[in-house]
PDB file of N, CA and C in Angstrom:
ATOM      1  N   UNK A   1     107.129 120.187 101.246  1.00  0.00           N
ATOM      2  CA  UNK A   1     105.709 120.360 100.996  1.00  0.00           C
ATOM      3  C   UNK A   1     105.217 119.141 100.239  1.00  0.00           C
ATOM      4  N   UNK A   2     104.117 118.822 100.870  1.00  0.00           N
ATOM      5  CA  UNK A   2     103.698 117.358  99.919  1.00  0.00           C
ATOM      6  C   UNK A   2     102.353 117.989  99.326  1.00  0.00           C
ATOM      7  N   UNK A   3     102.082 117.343  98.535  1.00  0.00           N
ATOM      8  CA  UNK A   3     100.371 117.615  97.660  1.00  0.00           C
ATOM      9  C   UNK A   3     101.007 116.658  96.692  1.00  0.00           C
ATOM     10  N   UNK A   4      99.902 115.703  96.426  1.00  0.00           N
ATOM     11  CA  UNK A   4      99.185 114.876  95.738  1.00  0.00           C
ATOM     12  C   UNK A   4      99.565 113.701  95.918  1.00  0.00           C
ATOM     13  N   UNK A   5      99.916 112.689  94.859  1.00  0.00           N
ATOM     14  CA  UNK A   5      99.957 111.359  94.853  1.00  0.00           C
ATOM     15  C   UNK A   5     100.798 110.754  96.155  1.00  0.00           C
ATOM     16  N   UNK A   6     101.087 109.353  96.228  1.00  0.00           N
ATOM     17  CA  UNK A   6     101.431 108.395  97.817  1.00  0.00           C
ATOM     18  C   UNK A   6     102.749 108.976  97.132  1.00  0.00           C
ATOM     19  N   UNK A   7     104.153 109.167  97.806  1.00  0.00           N
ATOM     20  CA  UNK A   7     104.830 108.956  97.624  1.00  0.00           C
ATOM     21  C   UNK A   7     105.777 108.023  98.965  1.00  0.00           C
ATOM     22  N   UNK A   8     106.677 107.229  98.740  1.00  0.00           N
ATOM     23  CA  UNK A   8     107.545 106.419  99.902  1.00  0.00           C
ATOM     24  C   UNK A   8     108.521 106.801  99.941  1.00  0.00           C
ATOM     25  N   UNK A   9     109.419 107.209  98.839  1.00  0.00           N
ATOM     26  CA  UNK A   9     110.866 107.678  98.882  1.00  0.00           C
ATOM     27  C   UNK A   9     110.635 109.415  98.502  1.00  0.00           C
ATOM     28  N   UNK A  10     111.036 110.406  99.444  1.00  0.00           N
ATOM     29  CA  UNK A  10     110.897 111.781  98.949  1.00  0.00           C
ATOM     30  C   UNK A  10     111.908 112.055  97.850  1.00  0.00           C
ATOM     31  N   UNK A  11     113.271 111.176  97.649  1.00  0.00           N
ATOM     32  CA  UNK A  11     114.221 111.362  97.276  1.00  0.00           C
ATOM     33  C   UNK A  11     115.122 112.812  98.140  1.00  0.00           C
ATOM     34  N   UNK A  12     115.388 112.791  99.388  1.00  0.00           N
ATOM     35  CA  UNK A  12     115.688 113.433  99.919  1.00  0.00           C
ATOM     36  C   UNK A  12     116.763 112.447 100.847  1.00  0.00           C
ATOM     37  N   UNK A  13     117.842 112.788 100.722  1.00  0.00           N
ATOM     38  CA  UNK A  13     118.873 111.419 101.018  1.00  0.00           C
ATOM     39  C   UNK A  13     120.424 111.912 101.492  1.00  0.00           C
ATOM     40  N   UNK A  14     120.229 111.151 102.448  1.00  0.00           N
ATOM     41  CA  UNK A  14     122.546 111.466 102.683  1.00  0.00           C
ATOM     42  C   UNK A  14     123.226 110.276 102.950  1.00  0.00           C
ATOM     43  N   UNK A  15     124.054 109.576 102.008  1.00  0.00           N
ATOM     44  CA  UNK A  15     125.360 108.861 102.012  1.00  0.00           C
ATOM     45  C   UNK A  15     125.945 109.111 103.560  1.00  0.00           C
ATOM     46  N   UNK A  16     126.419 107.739 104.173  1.00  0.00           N
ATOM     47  CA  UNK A  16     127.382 108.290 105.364  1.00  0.00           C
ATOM     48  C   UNK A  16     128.104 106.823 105.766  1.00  0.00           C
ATOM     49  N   UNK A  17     129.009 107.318 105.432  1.00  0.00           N
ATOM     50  CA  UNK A  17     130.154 105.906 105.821  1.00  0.00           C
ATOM     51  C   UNK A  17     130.067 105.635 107.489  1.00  0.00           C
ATOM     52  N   UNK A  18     130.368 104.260 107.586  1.00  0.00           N
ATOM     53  CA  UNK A  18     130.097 104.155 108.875  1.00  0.00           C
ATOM     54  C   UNK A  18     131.029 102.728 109.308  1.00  0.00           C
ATOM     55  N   UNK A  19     131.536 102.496 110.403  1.00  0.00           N
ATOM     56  CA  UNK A  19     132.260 101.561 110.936  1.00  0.00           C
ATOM     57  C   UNK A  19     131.952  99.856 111.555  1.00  0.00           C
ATOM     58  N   UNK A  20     131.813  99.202 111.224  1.00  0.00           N
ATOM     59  CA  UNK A  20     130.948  98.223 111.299  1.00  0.00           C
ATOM     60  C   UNK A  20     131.103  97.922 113.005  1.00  0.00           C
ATOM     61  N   UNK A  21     129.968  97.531 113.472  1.00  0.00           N
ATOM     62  CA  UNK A  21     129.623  97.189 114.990  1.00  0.00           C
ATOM     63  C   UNK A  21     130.127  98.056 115.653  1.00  0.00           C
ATOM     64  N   UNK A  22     129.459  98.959 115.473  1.00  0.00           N
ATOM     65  CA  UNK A  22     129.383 100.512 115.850  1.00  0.00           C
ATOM     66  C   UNK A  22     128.089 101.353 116.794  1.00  0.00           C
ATOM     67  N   UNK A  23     127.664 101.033 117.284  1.00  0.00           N
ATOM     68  CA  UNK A  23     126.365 101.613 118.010  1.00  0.00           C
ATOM     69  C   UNK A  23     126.757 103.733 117.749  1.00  0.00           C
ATOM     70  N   UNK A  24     125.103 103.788 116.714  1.00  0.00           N
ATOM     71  CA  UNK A  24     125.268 105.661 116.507  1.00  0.00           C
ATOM     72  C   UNK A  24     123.872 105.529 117.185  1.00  0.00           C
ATOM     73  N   UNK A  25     124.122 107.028 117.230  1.00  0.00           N
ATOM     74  CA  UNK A  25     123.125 108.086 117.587  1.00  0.00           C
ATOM     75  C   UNK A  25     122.529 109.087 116.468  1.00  0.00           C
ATOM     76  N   UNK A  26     121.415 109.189 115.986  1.00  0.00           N
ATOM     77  CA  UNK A  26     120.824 109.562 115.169  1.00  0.00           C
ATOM     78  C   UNK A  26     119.703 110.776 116.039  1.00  0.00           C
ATOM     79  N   UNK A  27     120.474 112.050 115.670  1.00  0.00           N
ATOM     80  CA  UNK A  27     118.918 113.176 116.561  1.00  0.00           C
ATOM     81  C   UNK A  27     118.665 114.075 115.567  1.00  0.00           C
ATOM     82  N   UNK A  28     117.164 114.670 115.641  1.00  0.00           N
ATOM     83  CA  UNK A  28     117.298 115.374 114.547  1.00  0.00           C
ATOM     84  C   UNK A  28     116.035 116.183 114.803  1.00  0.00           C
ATOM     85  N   UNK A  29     115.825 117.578 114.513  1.00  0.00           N
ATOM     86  CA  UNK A  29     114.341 118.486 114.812  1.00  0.00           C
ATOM     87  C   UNK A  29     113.726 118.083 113.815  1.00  0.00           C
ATOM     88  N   UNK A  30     112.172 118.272 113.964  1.00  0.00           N
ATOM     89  CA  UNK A  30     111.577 118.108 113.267  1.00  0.00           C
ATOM     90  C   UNK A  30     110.202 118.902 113.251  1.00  0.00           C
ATOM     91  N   UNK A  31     109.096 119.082 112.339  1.00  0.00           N
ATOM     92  CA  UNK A  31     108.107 120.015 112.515  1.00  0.00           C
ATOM     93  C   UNK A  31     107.395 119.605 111.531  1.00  0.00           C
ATOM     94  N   UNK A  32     105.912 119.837 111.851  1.00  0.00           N
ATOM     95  CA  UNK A  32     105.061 119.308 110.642  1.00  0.00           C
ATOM     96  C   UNK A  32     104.095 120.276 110.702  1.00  0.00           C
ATOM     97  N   UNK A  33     103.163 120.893 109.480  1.00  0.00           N
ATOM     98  CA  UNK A  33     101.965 121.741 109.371  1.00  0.00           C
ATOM     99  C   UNK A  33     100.749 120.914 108.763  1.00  0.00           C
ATOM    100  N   UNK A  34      99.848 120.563 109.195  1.00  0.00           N
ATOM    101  CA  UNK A  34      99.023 120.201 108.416  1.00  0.00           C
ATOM    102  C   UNK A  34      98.837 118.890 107.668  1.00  0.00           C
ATOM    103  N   UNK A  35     100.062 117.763 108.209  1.00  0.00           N
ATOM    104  CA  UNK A  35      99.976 116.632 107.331  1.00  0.00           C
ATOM    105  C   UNK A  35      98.561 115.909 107.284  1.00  0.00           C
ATOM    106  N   UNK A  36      98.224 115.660 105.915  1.00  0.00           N
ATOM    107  CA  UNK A  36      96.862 114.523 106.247  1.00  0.00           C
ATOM    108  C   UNK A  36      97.023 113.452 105.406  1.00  0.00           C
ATOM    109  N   UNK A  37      97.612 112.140 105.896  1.00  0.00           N
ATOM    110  CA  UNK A  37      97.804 111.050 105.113  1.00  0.00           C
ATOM    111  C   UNK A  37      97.401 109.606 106.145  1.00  0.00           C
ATOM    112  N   UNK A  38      97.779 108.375 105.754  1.00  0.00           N
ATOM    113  CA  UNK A  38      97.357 107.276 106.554  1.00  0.00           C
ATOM    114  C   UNK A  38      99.245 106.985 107.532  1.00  0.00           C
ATOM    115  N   UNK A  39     100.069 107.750 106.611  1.00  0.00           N
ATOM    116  CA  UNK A  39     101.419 107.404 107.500  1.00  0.00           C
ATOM    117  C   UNK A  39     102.137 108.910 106.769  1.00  0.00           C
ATOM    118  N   UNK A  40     102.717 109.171 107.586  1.00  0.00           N
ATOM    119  CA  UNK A  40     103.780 110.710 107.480  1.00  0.00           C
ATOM    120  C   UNK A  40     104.832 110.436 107.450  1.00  0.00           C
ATOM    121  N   UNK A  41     105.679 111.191 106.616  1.00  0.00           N
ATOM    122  CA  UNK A  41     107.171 111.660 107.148  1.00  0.00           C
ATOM    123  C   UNK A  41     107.595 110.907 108.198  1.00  0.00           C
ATOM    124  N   UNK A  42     108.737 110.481 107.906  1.00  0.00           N
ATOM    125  CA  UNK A  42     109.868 110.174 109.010  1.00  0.00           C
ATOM    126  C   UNK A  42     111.739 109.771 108.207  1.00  0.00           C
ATOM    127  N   UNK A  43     112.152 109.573 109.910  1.00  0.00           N
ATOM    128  CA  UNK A  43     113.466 109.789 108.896  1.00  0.00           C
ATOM    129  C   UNK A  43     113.880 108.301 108.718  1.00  0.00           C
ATOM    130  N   UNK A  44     114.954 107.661 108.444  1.00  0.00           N
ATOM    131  CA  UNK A  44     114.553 106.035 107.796  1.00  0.00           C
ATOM    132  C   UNK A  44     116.267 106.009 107.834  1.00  0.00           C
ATOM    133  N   UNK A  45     116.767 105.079 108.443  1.00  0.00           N
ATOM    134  CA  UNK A  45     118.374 104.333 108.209  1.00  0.00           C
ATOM    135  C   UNK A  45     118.446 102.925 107.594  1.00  0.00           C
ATOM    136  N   UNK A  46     118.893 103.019 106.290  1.00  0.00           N
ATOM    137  CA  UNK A  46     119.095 102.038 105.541  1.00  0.00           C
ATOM    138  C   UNK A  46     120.374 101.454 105.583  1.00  0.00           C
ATOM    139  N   UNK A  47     120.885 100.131 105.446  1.00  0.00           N
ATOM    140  CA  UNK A  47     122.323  99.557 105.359  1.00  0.00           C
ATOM    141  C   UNK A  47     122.050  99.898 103.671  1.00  0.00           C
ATOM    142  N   UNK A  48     123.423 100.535 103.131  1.00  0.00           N
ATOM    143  CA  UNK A  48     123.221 101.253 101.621  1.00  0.00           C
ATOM    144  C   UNK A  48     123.041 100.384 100.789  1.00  0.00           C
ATOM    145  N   UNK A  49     124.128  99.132 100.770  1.00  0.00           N
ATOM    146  CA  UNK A  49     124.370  97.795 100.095  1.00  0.00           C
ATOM    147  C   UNK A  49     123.315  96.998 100.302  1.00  0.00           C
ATOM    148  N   UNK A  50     122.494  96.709 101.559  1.00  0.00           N
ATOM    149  CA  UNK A  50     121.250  95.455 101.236  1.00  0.00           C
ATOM    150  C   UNK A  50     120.187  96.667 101.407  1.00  0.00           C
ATOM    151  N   UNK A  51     120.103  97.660 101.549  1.00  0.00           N
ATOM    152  CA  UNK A  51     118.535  98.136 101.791  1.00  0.00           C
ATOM    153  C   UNK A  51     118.232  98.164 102.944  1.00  0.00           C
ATOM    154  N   UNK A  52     118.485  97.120 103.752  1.00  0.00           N
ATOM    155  CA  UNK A  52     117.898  96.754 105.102  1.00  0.00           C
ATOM    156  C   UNK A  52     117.619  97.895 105.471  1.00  0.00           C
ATOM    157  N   UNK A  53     116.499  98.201 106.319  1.00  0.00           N
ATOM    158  CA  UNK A  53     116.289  98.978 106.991  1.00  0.00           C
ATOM    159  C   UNK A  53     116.516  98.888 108.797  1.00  0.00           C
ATOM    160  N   UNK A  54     117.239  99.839 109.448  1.00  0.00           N
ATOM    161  CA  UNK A  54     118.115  99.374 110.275  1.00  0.00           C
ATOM    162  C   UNK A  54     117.298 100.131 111.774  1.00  0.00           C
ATOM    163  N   UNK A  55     116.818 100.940 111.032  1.00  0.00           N
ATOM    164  CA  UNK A  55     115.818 102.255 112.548  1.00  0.00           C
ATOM    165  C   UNK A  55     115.340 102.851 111.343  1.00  0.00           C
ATOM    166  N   UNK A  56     114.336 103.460 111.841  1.00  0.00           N
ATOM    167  CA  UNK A  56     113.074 104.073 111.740  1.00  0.00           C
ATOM    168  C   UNK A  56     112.391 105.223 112.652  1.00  0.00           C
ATOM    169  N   UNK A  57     112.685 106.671 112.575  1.00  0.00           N
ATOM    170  CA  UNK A  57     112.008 107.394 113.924  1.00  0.00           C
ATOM    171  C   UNK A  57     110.398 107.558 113.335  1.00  0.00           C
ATOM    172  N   UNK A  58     109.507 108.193 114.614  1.00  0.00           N
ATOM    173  CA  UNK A  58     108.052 107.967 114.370  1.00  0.00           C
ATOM    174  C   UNK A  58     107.855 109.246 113.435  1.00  0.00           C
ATOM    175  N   UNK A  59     106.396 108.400 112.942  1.00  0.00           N
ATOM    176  CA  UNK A  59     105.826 109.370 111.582  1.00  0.00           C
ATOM    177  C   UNK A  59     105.387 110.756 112.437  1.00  0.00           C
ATOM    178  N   UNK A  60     105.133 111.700 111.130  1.00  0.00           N
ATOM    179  CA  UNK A  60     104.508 112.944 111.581  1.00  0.00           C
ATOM    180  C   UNK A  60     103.444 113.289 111.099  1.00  0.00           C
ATOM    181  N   UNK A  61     102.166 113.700 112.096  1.00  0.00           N
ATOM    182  CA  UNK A  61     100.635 113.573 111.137  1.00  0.00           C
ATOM    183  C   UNK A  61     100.689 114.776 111.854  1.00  0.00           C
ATOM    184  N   UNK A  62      99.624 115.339 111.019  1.00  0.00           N
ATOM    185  CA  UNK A  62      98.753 116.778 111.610  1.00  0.00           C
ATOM    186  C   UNK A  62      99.479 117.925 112.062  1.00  0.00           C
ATOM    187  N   UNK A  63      99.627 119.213 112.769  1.00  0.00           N
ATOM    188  CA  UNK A  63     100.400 119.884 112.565  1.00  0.00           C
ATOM    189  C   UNK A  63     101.186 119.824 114.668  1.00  0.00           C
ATOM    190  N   UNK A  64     102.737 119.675 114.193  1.00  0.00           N
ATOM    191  CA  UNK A  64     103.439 119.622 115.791  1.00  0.00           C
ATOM    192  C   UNK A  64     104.291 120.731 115.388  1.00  0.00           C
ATOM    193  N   UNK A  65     104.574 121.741 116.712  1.00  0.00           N
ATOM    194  CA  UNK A  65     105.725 122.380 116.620  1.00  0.00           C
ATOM    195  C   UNK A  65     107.289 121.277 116.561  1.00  0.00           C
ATOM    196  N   UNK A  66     108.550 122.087 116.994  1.00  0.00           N
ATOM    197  CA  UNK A  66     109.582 121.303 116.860  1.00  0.00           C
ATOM    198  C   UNK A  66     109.862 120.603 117.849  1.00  0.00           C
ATOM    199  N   UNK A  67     110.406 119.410 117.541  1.00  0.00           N
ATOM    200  CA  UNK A  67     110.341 118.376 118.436  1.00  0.00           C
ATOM    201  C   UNK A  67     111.947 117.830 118.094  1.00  0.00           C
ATOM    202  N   UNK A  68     112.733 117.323 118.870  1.00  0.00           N
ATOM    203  CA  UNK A  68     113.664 116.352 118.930  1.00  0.00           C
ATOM    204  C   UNK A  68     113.538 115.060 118.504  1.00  0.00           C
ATOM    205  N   UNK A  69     113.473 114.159 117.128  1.00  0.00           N
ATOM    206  CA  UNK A  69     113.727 112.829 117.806  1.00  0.00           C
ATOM    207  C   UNK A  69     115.017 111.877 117.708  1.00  0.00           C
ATOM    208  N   UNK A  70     114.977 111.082 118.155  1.00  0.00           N
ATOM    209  CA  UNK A  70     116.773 110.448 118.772  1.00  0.00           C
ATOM    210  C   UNK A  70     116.368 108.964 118.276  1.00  0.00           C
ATOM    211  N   UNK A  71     117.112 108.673 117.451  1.00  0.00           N
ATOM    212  CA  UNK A  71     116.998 106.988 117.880  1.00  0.00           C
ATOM    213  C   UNK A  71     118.706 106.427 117.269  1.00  0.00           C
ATOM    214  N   UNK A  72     118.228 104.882 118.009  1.00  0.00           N
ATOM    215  CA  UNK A  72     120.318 104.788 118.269  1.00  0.00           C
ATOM    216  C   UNK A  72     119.970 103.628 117.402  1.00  0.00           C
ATOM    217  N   UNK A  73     120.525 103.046 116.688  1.00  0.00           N
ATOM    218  CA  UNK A  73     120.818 101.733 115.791  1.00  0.00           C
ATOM    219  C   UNK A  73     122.872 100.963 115.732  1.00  0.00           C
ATOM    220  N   UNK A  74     122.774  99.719 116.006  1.00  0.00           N
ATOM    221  CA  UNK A  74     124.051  99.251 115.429  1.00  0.00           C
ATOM    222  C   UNK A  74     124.300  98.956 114.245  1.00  0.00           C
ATOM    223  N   UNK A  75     125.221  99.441 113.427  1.00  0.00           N
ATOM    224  CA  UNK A  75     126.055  99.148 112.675  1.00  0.00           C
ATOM    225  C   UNK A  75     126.370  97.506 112.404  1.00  0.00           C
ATOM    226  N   UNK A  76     126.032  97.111 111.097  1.00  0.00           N
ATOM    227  CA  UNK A  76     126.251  95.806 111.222  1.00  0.00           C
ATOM    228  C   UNK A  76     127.609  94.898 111.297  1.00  0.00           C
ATOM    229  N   UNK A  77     127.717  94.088 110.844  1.00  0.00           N
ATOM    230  CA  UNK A  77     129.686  93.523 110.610  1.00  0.00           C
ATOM    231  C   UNK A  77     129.785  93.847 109.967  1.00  0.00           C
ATOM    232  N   UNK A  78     128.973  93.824 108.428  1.00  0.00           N
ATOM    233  CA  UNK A  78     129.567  93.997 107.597  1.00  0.00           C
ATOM    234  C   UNK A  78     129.228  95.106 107.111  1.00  0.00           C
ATOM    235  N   UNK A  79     128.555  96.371 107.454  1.00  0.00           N
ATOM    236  CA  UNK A  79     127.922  97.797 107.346  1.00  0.00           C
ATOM    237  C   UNK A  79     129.711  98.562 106.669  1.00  0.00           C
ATOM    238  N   UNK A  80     129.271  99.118 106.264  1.00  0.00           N
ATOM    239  CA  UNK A  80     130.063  99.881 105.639  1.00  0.00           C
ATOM    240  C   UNK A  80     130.101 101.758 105.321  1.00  0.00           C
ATOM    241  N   UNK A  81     128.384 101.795 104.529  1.00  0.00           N
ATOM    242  CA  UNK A  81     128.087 102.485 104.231  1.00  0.00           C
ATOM    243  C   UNK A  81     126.370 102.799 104.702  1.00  0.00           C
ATOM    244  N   UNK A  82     125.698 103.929 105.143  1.00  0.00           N
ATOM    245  CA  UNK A  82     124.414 103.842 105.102  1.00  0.00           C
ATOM    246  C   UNK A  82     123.734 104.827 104.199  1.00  0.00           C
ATOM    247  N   UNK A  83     122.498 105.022 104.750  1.00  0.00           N
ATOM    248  CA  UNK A  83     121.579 106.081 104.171  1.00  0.00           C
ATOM    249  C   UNK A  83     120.769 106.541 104.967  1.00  0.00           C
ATOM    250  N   UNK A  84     120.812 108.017 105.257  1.00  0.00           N
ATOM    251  CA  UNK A  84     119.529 108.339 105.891  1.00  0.00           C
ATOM    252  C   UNK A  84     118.920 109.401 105.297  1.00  0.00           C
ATOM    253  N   UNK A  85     117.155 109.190 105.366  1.00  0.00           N
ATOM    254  CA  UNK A  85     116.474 109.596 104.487  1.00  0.00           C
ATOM    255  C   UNK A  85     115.106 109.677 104.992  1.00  0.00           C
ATOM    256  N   UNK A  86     114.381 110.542 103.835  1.00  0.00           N
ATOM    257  CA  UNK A  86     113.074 111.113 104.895  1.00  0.00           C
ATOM    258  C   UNK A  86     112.003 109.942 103.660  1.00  0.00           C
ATOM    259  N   UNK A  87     111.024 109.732 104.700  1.00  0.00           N
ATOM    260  CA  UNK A  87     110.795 108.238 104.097  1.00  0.00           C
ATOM    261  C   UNK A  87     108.923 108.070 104.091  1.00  0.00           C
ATOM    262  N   UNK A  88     107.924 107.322 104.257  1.00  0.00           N
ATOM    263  CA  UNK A  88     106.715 107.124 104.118  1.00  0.00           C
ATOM    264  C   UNK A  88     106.409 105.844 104.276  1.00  0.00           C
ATOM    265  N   UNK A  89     105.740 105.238 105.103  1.00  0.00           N
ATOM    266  CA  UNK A  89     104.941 103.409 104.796  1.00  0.00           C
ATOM    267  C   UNK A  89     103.978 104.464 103.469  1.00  0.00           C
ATOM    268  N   UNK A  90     104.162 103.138 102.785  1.00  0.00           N
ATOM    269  CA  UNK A  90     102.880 103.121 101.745  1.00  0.00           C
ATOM    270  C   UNK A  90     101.233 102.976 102.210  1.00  0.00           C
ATOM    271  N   UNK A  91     100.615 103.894 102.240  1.00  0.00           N
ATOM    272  CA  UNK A  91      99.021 103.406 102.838  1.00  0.00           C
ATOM    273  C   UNK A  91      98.090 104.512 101.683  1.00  0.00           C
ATOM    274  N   UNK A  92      97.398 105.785 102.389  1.00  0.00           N
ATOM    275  CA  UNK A  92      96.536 106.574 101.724  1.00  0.00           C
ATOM    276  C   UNK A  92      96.712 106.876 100.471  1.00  0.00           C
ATOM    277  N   UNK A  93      96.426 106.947  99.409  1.00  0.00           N
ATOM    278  CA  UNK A  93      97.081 107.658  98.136  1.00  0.00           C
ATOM    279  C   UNK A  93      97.258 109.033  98.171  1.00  0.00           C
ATOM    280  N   UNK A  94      96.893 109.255  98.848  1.00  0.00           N
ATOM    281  CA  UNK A  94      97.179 111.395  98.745  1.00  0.00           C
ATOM    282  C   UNK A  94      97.969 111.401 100.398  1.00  0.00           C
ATOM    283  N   UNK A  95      98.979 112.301  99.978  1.00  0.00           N
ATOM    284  CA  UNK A  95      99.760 112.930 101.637  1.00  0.00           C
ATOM    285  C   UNK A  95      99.951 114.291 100.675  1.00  0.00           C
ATOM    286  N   UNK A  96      99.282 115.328 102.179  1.00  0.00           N
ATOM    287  CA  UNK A  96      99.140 116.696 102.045  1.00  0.00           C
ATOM    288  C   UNK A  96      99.907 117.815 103.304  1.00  0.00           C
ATOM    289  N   UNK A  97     100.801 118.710 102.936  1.00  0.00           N
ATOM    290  CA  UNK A  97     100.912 119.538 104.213  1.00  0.00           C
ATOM    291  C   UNK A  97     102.347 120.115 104.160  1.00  0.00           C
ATOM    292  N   UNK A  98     102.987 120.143 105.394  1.00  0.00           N
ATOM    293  CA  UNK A  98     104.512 120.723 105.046  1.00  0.00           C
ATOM    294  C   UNK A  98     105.166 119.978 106.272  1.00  0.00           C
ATOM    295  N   UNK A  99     106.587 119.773 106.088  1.00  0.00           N
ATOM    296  CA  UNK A  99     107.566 118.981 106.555  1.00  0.00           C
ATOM    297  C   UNK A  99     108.521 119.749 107.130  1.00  0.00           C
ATOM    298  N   UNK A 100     109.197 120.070 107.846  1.00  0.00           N
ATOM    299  CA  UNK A 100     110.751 120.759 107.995  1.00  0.00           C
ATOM    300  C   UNK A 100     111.378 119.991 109.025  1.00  0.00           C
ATOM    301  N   UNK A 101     112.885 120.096 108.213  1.00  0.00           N
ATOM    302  CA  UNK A 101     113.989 118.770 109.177  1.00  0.00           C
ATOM    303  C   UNK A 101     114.990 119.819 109.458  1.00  0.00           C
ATOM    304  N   UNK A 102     115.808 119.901 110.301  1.00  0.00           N
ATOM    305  CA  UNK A 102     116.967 120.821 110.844  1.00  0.00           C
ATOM    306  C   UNK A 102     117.963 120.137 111.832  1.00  0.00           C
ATOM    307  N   UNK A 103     118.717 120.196 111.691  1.00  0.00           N
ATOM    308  CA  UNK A 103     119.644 120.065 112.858  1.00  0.00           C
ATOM    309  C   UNK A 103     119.997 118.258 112.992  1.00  0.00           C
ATOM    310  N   UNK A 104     120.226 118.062 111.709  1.00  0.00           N
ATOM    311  CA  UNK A 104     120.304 116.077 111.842  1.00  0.00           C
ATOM    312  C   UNK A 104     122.056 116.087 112.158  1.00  0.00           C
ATOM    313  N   UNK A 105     122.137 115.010 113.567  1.00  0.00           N
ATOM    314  CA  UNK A 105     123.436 114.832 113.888  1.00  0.00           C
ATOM    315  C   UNK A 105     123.466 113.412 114.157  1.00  0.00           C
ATOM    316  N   UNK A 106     124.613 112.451 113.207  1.00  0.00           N
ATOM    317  CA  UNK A 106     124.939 111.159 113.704  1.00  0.00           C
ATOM    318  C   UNK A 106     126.448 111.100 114.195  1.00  0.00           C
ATOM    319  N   UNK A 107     126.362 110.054 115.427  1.00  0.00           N
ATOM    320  CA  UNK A 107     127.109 110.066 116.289  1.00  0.00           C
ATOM    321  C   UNK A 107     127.787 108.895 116.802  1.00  0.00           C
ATOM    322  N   UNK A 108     128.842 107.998 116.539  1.00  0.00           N
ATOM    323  CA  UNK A 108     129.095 107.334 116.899  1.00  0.00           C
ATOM    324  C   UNK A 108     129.389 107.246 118.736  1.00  0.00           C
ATOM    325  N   UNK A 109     128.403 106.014 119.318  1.00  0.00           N
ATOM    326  CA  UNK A 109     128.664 105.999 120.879  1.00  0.00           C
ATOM    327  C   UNK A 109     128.877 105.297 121.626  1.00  0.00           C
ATOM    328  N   UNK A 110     129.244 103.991 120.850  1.00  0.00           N
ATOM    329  CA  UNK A 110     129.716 102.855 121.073  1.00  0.00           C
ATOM    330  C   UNK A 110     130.215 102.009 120.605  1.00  0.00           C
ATOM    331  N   UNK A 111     131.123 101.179 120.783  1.00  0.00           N
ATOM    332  CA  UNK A 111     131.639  99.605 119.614  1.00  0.00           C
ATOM    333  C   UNK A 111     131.049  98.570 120.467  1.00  0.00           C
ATOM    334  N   UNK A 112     130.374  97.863 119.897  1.00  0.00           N
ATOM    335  CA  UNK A 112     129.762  96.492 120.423  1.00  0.00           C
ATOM    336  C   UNK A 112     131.005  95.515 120.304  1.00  0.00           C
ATOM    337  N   UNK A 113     130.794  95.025 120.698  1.00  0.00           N
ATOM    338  CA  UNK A 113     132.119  93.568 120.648  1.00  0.00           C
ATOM    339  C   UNK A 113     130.906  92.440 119.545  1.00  0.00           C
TER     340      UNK A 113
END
């Protein structure tokens, strides 16, 4: 549930070791009621050690039933460890409404050479 000020980081977060030059699969439900901001919710893959941000699935505005979204990112050389996390661009100062995440599965589905 969001009400009031911008926030970017929900602090809503999972640690996940990972194999370097690795191609995953990232899917996960999602559902929104009512969001009203300039950017929504989404889920966000960070390399843990630089920050980098590695994928990004799309924001959620206004109210959607549940939806699937999938997105695949590689693993860097030197990746080790990541983060995935429910996230915000900075824009409107107020984000209002409700969020629900279920069913997040990462998947290793390839080794890149």
């Amino acid at each position: 549930l969001f009400t009031g000020p911008a926030l970017t980081d929900t602090g809503v977060y999972q640690y996940v070791p990972v194999r370097p030059n690795v191609k995953y699969r990232l899917s996960a439900f999602v559902r929104s009621e009512d969001i009203i901001s300039a950017s929504g919710p989404r889920l966000v893959i960070q390399d843990s050690y630089s920050n980098q941000v590695l994928v990004s699935t799309e924001d959620l505005l206004g109210t959607t039933g549940w939806r699937q979204q999938v997105v695949d990112f590689v693993a860097g050389s030197e990746a080790r460890l990541i983060t995935v996390r429910i996230m915000r661009v900075p824009g409107n100062p107020l984000i209002k409404g409700t969020f629900w995440l279920d069913d997040v599965h990462l998947a290793a589905i390839q080794t890149v050479n």
